[in-house]
Protein backbone atom coordinates (compact mmCIF):
# COMPACT_ATOMS: atom_id res chain seq x y z
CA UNK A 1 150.07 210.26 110.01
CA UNK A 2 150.44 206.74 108.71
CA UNK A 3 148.05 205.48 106.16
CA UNK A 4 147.51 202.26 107.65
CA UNK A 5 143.41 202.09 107.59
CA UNK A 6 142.39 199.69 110.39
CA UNK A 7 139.45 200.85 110.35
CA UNK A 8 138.06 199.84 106.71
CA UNK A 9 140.60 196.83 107.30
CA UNK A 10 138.40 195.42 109.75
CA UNK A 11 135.08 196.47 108.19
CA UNK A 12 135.96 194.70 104.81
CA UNK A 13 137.15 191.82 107.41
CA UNK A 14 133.78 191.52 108.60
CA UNK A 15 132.40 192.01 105.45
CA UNK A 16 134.41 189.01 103.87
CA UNK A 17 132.87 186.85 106.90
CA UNK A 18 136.76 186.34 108.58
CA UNK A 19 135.45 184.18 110.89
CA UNK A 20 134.13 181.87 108.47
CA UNK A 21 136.72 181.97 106.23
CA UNK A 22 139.22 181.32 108.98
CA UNK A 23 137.60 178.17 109.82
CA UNK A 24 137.16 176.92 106.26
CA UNK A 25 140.59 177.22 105.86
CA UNK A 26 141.56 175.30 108.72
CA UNK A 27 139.41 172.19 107.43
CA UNK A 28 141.44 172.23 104.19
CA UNK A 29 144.51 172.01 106.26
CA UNK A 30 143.65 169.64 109.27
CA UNK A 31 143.48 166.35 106.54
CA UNK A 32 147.56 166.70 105.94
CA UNK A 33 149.52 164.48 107.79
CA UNK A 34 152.41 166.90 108.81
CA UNK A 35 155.31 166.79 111.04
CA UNK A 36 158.67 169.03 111.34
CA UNK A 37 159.95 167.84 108.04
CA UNK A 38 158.17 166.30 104.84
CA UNK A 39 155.74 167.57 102.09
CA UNK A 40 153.28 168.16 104.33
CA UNK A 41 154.42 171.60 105.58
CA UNK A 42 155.40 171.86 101.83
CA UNK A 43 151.78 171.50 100.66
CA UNK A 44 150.58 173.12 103.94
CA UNK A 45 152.85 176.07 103.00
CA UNK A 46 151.24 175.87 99.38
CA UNK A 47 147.76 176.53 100.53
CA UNK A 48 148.82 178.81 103.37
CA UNK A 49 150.71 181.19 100.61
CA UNK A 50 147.33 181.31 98.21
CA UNK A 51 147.29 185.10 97.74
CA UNK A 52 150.50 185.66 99.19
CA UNK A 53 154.11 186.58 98.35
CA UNK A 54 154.76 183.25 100.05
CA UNK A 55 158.27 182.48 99.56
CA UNK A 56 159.16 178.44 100.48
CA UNK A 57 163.09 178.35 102.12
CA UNK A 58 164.06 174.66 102.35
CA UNK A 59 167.24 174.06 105.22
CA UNK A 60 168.98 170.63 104.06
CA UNK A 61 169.19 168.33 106.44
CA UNK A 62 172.55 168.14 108.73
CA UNK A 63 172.52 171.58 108.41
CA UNK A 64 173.79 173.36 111.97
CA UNK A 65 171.50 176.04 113.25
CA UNK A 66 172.97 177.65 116.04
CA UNK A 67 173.26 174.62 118.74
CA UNK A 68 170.38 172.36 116.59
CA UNK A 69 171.22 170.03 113.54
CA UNK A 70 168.24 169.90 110.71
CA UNK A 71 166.97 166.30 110.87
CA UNK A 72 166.44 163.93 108.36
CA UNK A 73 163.30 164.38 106.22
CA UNK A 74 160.48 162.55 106.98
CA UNK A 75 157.53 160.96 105.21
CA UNK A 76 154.46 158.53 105.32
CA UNK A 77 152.26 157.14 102.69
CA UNK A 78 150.77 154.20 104.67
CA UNK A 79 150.29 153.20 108.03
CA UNK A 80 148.22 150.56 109.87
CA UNK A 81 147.97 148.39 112.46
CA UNK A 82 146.37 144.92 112.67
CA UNK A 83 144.72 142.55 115.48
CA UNK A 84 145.20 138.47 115.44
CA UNK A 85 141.80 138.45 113.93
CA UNK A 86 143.18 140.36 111.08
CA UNK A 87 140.66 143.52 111.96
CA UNK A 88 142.37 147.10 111.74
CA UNK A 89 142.87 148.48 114.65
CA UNK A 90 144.50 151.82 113.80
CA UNK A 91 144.96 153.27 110.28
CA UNK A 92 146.61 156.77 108.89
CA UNK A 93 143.79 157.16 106.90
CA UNK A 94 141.78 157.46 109.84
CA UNK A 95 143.48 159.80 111.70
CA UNK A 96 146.65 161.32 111.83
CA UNK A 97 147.14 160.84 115.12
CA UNK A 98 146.83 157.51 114.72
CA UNK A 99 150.76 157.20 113.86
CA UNK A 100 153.72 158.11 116.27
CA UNK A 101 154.97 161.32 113.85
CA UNK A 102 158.44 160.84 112.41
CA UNK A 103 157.94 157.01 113.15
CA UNK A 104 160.84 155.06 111.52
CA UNK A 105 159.32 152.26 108.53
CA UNK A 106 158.33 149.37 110.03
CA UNK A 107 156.94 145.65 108.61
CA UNK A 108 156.65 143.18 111.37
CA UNK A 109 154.39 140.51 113.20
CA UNK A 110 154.78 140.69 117.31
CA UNK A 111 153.43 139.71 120.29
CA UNK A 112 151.15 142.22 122.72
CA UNK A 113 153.91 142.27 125.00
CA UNK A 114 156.28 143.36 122.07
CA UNK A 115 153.94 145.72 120.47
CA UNK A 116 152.61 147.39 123.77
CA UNK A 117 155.48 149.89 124.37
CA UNK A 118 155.16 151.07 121.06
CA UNK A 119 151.06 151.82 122.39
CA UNK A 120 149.78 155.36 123.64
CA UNK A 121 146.41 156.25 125.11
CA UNK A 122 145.05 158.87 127.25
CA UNK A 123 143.17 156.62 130.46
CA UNK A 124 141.82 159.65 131.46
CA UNK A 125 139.78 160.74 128.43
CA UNK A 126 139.12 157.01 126.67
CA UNK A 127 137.72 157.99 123.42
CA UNK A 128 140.45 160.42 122.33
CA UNK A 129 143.46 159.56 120.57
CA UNK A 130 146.48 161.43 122.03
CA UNK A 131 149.08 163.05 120.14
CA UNK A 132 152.49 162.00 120.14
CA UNK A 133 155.84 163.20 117.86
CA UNK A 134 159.41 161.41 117.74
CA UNK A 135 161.21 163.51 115.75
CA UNK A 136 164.71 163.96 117.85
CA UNK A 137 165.17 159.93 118.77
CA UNK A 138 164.30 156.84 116.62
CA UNK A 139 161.45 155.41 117.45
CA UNK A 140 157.94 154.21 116.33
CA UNK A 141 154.06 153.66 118.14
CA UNK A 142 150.90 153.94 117.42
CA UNK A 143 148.33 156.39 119.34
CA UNK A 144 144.73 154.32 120.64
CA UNK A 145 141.75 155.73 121.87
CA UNK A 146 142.30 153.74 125.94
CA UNK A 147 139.09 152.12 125.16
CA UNK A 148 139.79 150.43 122.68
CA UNK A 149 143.75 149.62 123.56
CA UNK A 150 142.10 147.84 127.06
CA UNK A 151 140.06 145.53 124.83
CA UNK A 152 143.81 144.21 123.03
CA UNK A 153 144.22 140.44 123.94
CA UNK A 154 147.18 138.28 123.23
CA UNK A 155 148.24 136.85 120.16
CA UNK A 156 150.25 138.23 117.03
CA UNK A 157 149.72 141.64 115.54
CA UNK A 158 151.05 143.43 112.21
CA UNK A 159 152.52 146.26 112.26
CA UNK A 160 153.10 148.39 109.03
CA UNK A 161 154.26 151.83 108.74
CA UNK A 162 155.54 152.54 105.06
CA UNK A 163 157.83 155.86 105.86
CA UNK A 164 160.95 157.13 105.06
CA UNK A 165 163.55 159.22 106.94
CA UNK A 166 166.34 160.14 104.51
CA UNK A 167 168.45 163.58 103.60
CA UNK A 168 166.42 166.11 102.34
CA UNK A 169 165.22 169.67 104.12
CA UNK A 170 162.96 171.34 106.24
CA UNK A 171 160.85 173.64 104.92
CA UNK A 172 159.40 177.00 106.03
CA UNK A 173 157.75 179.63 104.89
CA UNK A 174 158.10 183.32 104.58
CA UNK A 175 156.18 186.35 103.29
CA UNK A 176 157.10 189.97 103.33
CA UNK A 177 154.59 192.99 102.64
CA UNK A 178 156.71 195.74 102.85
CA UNK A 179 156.00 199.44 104.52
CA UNK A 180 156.70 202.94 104.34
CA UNK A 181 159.40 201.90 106.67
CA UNK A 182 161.92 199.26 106.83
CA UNK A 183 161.05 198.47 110.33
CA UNK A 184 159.73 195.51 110.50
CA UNK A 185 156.71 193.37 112.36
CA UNK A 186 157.14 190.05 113.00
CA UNK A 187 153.88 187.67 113.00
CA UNK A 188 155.21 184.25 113.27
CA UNK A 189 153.04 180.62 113.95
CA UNK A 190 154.27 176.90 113.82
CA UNK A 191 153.49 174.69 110.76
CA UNK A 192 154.20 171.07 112.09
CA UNK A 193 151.26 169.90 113.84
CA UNK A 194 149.02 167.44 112.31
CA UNK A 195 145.23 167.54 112.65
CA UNK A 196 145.09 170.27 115.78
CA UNK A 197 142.60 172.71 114.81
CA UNK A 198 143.45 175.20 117.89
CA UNK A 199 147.23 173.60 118.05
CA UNK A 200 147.83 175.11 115.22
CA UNK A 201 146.01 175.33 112.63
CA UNK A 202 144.55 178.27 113.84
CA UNK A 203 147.12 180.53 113.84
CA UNK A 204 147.98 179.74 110.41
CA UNK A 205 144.36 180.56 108.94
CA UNK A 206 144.54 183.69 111.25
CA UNK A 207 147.71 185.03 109.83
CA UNK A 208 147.63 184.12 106.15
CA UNK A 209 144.04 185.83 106.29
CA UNK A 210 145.41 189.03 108.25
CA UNK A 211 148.60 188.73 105.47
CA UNK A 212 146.34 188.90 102.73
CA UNK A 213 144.09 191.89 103.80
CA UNK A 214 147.45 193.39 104.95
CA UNK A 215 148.73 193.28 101.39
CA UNK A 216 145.56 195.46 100.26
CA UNK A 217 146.54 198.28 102.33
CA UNK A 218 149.67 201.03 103.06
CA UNK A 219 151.33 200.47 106.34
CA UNK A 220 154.47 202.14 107.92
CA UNK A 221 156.00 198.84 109.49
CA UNK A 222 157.61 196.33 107.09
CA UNK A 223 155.69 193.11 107.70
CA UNK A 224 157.45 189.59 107.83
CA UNK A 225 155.05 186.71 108.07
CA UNK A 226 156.67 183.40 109.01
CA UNK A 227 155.17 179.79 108.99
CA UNK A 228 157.88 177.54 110.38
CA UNK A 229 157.96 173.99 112.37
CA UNK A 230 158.21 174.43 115.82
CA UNK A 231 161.37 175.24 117.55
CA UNK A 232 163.67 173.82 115.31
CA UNK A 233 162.16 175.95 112.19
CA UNK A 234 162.62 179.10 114.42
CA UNK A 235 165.95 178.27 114.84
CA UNK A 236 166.82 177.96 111.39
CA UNK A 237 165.08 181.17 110.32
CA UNK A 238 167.13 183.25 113.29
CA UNK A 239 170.48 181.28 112.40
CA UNK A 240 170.26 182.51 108.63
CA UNK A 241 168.91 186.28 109.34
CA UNK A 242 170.67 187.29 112.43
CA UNK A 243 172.59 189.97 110.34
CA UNK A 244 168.74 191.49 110.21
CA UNK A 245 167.39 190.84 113.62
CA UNK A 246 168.01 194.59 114.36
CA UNK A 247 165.25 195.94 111.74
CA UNK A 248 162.73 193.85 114.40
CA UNK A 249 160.31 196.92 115.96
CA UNK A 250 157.82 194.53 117.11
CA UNK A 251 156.72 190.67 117.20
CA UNK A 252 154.28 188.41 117.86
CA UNK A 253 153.58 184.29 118.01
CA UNK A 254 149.77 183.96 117.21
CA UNK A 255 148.92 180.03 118.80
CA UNK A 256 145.32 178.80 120.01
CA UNK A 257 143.44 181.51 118.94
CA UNK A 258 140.61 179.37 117.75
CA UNK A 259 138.91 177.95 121.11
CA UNK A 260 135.99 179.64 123.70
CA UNK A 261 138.54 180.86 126.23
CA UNK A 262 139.13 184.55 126.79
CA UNK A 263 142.48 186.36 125.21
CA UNK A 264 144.99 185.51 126.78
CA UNK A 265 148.57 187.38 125.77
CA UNK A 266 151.99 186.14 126.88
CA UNK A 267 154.63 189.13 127.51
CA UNK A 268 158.08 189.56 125.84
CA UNK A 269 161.13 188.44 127.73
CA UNK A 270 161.36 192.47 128.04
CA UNK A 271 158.12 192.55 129.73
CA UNK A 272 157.21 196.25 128.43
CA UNK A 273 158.07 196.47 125.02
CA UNK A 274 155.55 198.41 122.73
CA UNK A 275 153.91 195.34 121.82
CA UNK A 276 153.53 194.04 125.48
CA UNK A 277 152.17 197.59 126.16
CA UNK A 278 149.75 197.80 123.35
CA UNK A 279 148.31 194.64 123.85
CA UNK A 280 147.82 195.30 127.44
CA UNK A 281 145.61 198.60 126.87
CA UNK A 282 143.45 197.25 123.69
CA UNK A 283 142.56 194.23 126.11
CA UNK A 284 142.10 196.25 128.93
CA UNK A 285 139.24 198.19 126.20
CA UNK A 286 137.73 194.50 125.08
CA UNK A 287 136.50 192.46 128.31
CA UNK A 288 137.81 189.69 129.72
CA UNK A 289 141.67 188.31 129.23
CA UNK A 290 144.53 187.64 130.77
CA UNK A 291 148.03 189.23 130.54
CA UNK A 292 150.94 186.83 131.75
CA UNK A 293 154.67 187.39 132.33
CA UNK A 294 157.19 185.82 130.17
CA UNK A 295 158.35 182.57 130.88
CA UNK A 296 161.07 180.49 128.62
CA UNK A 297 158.06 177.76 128.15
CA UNK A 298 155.50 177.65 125.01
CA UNK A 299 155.73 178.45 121.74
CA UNK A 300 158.86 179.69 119.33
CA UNK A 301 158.64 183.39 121.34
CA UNK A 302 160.94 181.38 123.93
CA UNK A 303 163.28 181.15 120.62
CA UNK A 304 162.86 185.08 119.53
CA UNK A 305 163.63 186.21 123.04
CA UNK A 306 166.38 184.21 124.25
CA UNK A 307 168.77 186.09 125.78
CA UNK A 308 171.33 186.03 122.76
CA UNK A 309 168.51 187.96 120.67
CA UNK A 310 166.23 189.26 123.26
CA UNK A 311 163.76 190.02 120.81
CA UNK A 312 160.28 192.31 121.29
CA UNK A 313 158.01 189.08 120.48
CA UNK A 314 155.03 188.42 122.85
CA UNK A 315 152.30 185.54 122.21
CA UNK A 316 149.23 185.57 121.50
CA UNK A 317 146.65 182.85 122.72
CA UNK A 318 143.17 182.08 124.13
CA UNK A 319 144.01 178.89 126.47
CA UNK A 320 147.53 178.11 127.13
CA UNK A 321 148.87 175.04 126.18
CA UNK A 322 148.47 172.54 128.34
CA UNK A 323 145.62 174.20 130.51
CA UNK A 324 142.29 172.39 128.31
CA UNK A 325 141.77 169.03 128.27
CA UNK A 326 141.73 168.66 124.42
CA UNK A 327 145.27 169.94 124.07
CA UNK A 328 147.20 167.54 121.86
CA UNK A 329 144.18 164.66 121.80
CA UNK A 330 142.01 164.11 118.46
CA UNK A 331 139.48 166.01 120.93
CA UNK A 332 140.91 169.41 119.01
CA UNK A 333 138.84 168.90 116.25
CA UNK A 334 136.72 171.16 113.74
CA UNK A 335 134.16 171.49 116.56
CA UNK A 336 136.81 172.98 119.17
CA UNK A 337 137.63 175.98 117.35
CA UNK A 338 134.58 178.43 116.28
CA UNK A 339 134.74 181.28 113.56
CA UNK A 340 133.38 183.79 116.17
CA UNK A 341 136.76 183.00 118.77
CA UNK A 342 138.83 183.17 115.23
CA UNK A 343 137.37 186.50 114.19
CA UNK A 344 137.87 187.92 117.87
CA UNK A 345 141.35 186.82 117.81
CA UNK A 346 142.03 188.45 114.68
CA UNK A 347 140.14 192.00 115.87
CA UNK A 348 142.40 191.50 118.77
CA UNK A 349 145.48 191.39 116.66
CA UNK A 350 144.21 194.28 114.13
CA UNK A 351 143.82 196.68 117.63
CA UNK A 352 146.78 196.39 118.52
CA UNK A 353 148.44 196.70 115.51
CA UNK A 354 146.84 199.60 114.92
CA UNK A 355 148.47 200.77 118.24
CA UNK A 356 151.52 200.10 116.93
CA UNK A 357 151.15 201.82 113.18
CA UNK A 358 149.68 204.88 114.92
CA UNK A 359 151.72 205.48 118.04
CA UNK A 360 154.74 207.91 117.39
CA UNK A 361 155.92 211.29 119.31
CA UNK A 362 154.74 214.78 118.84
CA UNK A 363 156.28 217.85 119.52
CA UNK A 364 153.56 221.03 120.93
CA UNK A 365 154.46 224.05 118.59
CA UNK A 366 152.17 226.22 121.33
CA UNK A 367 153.88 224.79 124.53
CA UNK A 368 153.75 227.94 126.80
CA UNK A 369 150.43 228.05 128.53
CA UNK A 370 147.60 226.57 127.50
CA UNK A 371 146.48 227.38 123.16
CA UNK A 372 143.24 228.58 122.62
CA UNK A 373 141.16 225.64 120.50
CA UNK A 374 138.01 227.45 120.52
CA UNK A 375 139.01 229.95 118.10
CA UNK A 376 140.61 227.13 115.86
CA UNK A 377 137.21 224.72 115.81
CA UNK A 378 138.39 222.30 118.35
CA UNK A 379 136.11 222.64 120.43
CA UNK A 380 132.28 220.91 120.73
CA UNK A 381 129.77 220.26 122.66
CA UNK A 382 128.16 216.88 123.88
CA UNK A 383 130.22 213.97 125.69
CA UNK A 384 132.19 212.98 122.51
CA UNK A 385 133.27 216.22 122.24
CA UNK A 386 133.97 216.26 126.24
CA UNK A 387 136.45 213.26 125.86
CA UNK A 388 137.65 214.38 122.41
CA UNK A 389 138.57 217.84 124.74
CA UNK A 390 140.57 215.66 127.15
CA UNK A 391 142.33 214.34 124.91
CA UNK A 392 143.54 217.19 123.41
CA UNK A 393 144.75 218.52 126.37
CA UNK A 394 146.53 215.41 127.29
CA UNK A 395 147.90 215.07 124.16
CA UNK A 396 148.92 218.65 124.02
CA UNK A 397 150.82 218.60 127.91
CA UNK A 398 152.81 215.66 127.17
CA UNK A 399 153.86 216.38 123.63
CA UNK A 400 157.01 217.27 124.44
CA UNK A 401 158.90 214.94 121.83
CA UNK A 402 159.63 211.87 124.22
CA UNK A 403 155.67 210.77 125.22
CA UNK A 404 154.51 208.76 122.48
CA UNK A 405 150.58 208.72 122.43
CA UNK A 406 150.47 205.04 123.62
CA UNK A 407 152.15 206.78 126.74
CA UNK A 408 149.31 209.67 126.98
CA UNK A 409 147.15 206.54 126.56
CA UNK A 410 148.11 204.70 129.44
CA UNK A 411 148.49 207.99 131.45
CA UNK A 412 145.79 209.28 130.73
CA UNK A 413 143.76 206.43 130.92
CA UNK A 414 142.21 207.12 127.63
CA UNK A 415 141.35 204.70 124.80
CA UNK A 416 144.30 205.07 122.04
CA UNK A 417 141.64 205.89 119.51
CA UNK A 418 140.62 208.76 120.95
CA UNK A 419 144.27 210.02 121.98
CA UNK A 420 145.17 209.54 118.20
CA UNK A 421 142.27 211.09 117.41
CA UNK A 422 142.78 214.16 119.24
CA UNK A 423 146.41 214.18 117.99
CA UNK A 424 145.00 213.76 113.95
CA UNK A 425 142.52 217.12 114.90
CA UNK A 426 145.53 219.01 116.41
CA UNK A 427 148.11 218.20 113.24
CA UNK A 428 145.42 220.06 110.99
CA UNK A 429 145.80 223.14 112.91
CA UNK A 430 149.31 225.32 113.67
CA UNK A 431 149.62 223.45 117.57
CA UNK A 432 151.03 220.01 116.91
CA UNK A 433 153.65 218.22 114.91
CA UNK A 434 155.06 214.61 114.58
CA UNK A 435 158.61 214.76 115.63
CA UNK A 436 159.96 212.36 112.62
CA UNK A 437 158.43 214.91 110.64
């Protein structure tokens, strides 16, 4: 049986206060102004790999990644913007939001009318600052809260943003905690967003936590945590490990985790791959969610499973992107996300990795008619003992060497627990064997 010990790994979670520690960790973070390229994901990545076999890989820019080129590095030290009265209107120190990301330098007076393109509000939610990102065409703009961009009159306004966009790299990150076996886990969230709590600072804190506790502890799979910027990041990492792809069991993008919503989980492009499956019964167990096909939209999943690579990688969210009104806005603050949504994200993720570790095929060494468990002390009395009895006999009838017990699970309609469970009780006696020895 594999040694991987979810269940202690979530009692010392608890015991640590994940929740908390999640959150704490995200308020460190959401202060760095980051974008696809700069040090910003580098000292993101620094703080992210604290406790961690964190291994930076920096891309140089112009570098080809499949059908993508890696752009030209990008940072900021200063950016503000000025009204005729000389009163500052927007400032990076503020927020990060405040600036365009990947805006090109500028130093210039202009007119309204010359400045206003460059302008970007949300009319619909007035007091938020929106967030915007330029990193694939030149361009520069500031982001407003609409109330205060309505109140703009006439006259000449300075502009300054003191940035830089020359050769350099993009960085990601990569960790790997290795197994009893080479086959490996994927747990993969984006790095590039600045000041998003749910979008996406959450994932981070969520994985680097579950990486750390996951280094404390034996598991079977190989483990291969990766912090990249969004799409283009994912790209790089597939274009420079596709010799590897095949050692890929299982995958997952953790996004959003952070906010009130119920679970929801986003399919592979496969649709039933173990991971799909597993997520779909330990949700089933946990309340309310939401289980949704794949689509080619979202997150860097749409990356892992194109069809050239087809990989097993679902995602993991609460709301979707794009269905809560504080998606992309300064309104995705510190107050959005909550360390009791963090910690049930992470129990969610724990579940069905344990699924995962657990779930194998057995072979019934007493398949002709039905063994007697009575005489070998598998049998009690009481309901536990009722539904531990079930088990065993599911577990027993479809042990045949090609029903894995996340497939007497879902047959059965038994928690997996209690299915691996049975199958732990029936490997200490003479009736039951894993096939892979």
């Amino acid at each position: 049986m594999s040694r991987f010990e979810l269940d202690d790994l979530v009692q010392r979670l608890r015991i640590d206060a994940a929740g908390k520690a999640m959150h704490e960790q995200i308020r460190e973070l959401y202060p760095i102004c980051r974008s696809t390229t700069g040090d910003g994901v580098r000292e993101t990545l620094r703080i992210l790999g604290r406790g961690l076999p964190l291994r930076i890989v920096e891309v140089p820019s112009g570098t080809r990644a499949l059908d993508w080129v890696v752009p030209q590095e990008w940072n900021v030290r200063a950016a503000w913007l000025k009204d005729p009265a000389g009163r500052t209107i927007a400032d990076l120190r503020w927020s990060n939001l405040h600036l365009v990301g990947h805006s090109h330098p500028v130093r210039a007076r202009m007119s309204l009318a010359e400045l206003r393109p460059h302008l970007h509000s949300l009319p619909e939610h007035p007091d938020w600052i929106p967030y915007r990102s330029s990193v694939y065409r030149p361009d520069w703009g500031f982001c407003l809260p609409h109330r205060l961009l309505s109140t703009l009159l006439p006259g000449e306004y300075e502009v300054v943003i003191d940035s830089t966009l020359s050769d350099g790299s993009l960085s990601y990150g990569e960790v790997i905690l290795p197994g009893e076996s080479t086959d490996e886990v994927l747990l993969s969230s984006h790095v590039c967003h600045p000041s998003l709590c749910n979008d996406n600072l959450s994932g981070l804190a969520l994985l680097s936590l579950l990486g750390r506790h996951l280094a404390g502890v034996t598991h079977r799979f190989t483990y291969r945590l990766l912090f990249a910027p969004v799409t283009i990041g994912a790209i790089c990492w597939l274009a420079r490990n596709e010799s590897d792809l095949g050692r890929i069991r299982h995958g997952l993008v953790v996004t959003l985790v952070g906010d009130s919503g119920p679970i929801t989980y986003k399919r592979s492009r496969r649709g039933n791959a173990p991971i799909d499956r597993a997520f779909a019964h330990v949700l089933a167990q946990r309340g309310p969610h939401e289980i949704r096909d794949f689509e080619p939209l979202g997150y860097d999943e749409r990356q892992f499973c194109s069809p050239g690579f087809d990989l097993p990688v679902g995602c993991l969210m609460r709301t979707p992107h794009g269905e809560f009104p504080e998606y992309h806005t300064s309104a995705d603050d510190l107050e959005f996300v909550t360390p009791r949504a963090l910690e049930d994200s992470l129990a969610a993720v724990l579940a069905a990795l344990g699924v995962l570790e657990r779930d194998r095929c057995y072979r019934n060494l007493a398949a002709k008619g039905e063994p007697q468990l009575g005489r070998r002390g598998l049998l009690g009395s009481g309901p536990l003992a009722s539904s531990l009895g079930r088990a065993m006999a599911w577990v027993l009838n479809l042990s045949d060497g090609q029903h894995s017990l996340l497939d007497i699970a879902e047959r059965s309609r038994l928690p997996f627990a209690t299915i691996h469970e049975a199958a732990s009780a029936l490997c200490t006696t003479d009736l039951l064997r894993p096939v892979d020895g």
